[in-house]
Protein backbone atom coordinates (compact mmCIF):
# COMPACT_ATOMS: atom_id res chain seq x y z
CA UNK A 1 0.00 0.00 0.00
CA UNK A 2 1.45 3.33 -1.02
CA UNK A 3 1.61 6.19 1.34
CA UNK A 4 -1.51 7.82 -0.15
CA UNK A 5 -3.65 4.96 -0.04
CA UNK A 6 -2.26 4.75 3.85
CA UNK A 7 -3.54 8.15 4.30
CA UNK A 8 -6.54 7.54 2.69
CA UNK A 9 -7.21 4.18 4.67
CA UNK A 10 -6.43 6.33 8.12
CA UNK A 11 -8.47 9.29 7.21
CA UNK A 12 -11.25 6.93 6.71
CA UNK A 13 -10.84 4.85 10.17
CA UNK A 14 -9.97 8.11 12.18
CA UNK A 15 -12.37 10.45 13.63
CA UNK A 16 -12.16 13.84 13.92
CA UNK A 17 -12.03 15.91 17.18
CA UNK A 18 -11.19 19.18 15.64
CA UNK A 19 -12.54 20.70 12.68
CA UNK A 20 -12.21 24.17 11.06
CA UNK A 21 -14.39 26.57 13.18
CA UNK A 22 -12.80 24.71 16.36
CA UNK A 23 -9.49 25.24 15.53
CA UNK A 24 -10.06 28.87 14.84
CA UNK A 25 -11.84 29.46 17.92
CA UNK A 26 -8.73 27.67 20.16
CA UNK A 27 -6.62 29.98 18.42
CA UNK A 28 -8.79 33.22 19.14
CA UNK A 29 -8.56 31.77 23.16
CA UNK A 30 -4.89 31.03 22.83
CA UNK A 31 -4.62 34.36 21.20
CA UNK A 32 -6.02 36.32 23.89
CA UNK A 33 -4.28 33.90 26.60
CA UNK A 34 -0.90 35.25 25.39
CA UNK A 35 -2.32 38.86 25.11
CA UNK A 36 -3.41 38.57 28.91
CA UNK A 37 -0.34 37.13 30.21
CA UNK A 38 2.16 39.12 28.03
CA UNK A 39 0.28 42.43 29.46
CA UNK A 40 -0.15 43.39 25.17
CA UNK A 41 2.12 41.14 23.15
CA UNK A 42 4.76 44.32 22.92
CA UNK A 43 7.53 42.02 23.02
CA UNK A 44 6.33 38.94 21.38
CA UNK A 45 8.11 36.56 18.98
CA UNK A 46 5.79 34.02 17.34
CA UNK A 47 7.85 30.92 16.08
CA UNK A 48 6.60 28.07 14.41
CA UNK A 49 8.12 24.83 14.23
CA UNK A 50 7.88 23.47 10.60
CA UNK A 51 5.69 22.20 8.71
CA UNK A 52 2.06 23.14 10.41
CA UNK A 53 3.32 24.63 13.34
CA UNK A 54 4.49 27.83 10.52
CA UNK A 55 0.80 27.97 9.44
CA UNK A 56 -0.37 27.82 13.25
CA UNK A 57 1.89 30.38 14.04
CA UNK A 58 0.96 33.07 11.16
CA UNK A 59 -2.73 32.02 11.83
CA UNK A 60 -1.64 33.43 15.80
CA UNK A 61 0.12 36.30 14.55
CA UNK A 62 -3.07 37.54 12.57
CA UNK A 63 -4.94 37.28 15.77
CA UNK A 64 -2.67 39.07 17.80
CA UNK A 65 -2.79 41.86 15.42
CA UNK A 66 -6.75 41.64 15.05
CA UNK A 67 -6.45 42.15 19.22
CA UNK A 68 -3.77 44.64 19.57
CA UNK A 69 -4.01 46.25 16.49
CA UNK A 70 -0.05 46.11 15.81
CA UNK A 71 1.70 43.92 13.86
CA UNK A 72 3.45 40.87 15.59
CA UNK A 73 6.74 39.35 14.64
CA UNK A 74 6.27 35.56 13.14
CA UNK A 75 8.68 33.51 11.87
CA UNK A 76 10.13 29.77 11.53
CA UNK A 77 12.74 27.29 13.50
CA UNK A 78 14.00 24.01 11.66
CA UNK A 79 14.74 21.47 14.24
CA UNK A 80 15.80 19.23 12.16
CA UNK A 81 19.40 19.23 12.73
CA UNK A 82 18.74 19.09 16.54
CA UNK A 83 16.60 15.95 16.69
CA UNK A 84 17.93 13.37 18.86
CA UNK A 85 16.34 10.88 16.62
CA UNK A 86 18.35 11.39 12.98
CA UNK A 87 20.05 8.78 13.23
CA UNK A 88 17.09 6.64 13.81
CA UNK A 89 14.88 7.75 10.51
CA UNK A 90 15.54 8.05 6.86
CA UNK A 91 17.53 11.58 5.78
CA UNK A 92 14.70 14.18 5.57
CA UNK A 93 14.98 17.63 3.98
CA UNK A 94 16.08 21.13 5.81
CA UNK A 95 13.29 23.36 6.92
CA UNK A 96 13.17 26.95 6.83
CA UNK A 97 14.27 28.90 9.75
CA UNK A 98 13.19 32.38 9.56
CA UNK A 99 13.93 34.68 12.31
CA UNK A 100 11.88 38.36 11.78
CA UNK A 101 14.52 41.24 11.26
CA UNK A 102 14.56 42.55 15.12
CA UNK A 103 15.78 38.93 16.44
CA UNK A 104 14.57 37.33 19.60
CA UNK A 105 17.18 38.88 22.05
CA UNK A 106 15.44 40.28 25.06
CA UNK A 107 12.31 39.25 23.45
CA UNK A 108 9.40 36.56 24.46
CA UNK A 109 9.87 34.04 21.81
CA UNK A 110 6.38 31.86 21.81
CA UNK A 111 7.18 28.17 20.32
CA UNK A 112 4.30 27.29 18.10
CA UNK A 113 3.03 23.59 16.79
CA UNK A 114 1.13 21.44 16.61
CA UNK A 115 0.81 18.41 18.63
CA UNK A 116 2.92 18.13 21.91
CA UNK A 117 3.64 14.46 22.54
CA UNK A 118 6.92 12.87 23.97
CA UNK A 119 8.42 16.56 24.25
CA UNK A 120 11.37 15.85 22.38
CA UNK A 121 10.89 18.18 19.13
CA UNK A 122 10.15 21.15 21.88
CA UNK A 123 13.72 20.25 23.51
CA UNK A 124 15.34 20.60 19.81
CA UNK A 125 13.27 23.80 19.48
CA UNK A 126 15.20 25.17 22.59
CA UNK A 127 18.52 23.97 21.59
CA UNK A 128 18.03 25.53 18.23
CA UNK A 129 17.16 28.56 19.55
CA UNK A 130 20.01 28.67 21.93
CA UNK A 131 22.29 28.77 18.89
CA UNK A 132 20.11 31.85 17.38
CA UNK A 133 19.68 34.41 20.49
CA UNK A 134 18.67 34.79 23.92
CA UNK A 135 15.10 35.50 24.46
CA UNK A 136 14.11 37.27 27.91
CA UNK A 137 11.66 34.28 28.00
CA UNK A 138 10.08 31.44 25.68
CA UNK A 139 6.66 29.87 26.15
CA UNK A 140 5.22 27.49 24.07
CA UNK A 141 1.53 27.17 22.30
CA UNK A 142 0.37 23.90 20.64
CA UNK A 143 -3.03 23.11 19.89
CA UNK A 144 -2.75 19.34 20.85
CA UNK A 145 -1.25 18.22 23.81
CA UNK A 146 -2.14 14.64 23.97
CA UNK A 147 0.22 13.26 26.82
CA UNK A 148 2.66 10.89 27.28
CA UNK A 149 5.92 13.01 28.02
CA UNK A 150 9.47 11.80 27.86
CA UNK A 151 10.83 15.26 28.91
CA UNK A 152 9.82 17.52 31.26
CA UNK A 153 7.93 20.18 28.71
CA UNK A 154 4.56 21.13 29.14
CA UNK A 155 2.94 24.13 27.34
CA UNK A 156 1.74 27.60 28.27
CA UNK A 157 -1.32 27.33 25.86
CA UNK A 158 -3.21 24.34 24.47
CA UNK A 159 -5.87 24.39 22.26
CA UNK A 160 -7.07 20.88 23.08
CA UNK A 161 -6.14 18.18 25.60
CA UNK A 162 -6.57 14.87 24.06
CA UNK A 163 -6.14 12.17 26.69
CA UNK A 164 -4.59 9.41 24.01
CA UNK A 165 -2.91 5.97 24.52
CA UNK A 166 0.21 4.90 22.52
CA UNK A 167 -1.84 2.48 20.46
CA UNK A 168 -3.19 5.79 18.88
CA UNK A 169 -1.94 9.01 16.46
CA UNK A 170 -3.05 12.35 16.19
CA UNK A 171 -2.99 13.67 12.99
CA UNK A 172 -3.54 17.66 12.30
CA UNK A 173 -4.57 18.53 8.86
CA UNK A 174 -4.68 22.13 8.03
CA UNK A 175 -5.55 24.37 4.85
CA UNK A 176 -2.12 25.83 3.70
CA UNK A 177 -0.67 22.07 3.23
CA UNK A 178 -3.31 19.72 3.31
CA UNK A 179 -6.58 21.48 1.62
CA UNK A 180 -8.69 21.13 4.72
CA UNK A 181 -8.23 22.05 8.55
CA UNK A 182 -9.06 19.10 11.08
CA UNK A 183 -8.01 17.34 13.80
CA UNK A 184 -8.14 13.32 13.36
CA UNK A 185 -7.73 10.10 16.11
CA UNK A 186 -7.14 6.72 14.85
CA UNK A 187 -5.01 3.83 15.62
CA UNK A 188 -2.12 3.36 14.84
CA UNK A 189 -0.92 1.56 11.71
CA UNK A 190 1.89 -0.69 11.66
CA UNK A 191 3.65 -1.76 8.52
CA UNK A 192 3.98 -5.27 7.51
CA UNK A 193 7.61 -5.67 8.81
CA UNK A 194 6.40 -3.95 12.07
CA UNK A 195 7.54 0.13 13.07
């Protein structure tokens, strides 16, 4: 079975817990959740962490704007190179990191993704940024957080909490990459020779 047909076969088994006017409204409350604690976003930083966390994070960065009625710096990390796991899965491609003209020194950079699991991408996020700047703080938005923690990470905003066991995977679909935006639960699928 090819990878489409996988994705098709999952899609079809998996239910959704999200779907479009959800995940906006999580990110209007996660929005205004970093607006309250932030006392006005002056000094925020929006990073996402490729691929969907990018389209999460401009998605926040409208909001923020829409509430403060300034602009608010966005931009992109690629972990890729800090993953403790390379050596573990197939080569994959670079990401973009993009890091808005003013930097993140001094600032509060806000981590952006999308599904918070073992914790380990959000520890290459930090090492990453290590190498970039130092922020006065960094906080961390996902809009899944569905357990199971390796690390000690936990986030300052989550869209959804989505008790899950092991046996399962979350999948976030959203508009910019996948034509649709939802939130999907199935189980998980294991290949013929195993994982």
């Amino acid at each position: 079975m090819d990878t489409e047909q996988q994705n098709q076969q999952y899609e079809s088994d998996a239910r959704p817990v999200l779907e479009g006017p959800d995940i906006a409204r999580v990110l209007t409350r996660i929005a205004h959740e970093i607006v309250e604690r932030a006392k006005g976003a002056d000094d925020v930083v929006l990073l996402g962490i490729p691929t969907r966390g990018v389209f999460l994070a401009q998605r926040l960065a409208a909001k923020l704007q829409e509430i403060t009625e300034r602009a608010i710096p966005v931009g992109s990390l690629d972990i890729t190179m800090y993953r403790d796991d390379l050596r573990m899965h197939p080569p994959r491609a670079l990401a973009r990191t993009d890091i808005p003209g003013d930097g993140i020194d001094g600032r509060l950079v806000v981590l952006v993704d999308d599904v918070l699991f073992s914790g380990r991408t959000i520890r290459a996020a930090l090492d990453a940024l290590n190498d970039i700047g130092r922020p006065r703080a960094v906080q961390l938005a996902v809009l899944v957080d569905r357990g199971h923690r390796e690390l000690p990470i936990r986030a300052d905003y989550v869209g959804k909490n989505l008790p899950t066991s092991l046996r399962e995977t979350v999948k976030v679909q959203l508009a910019e990459e996948d034509g649709r935006d939802t939130v999907l639960l199935g189980a998980k699928r294991t290949s013929p020779g195993g994982e």
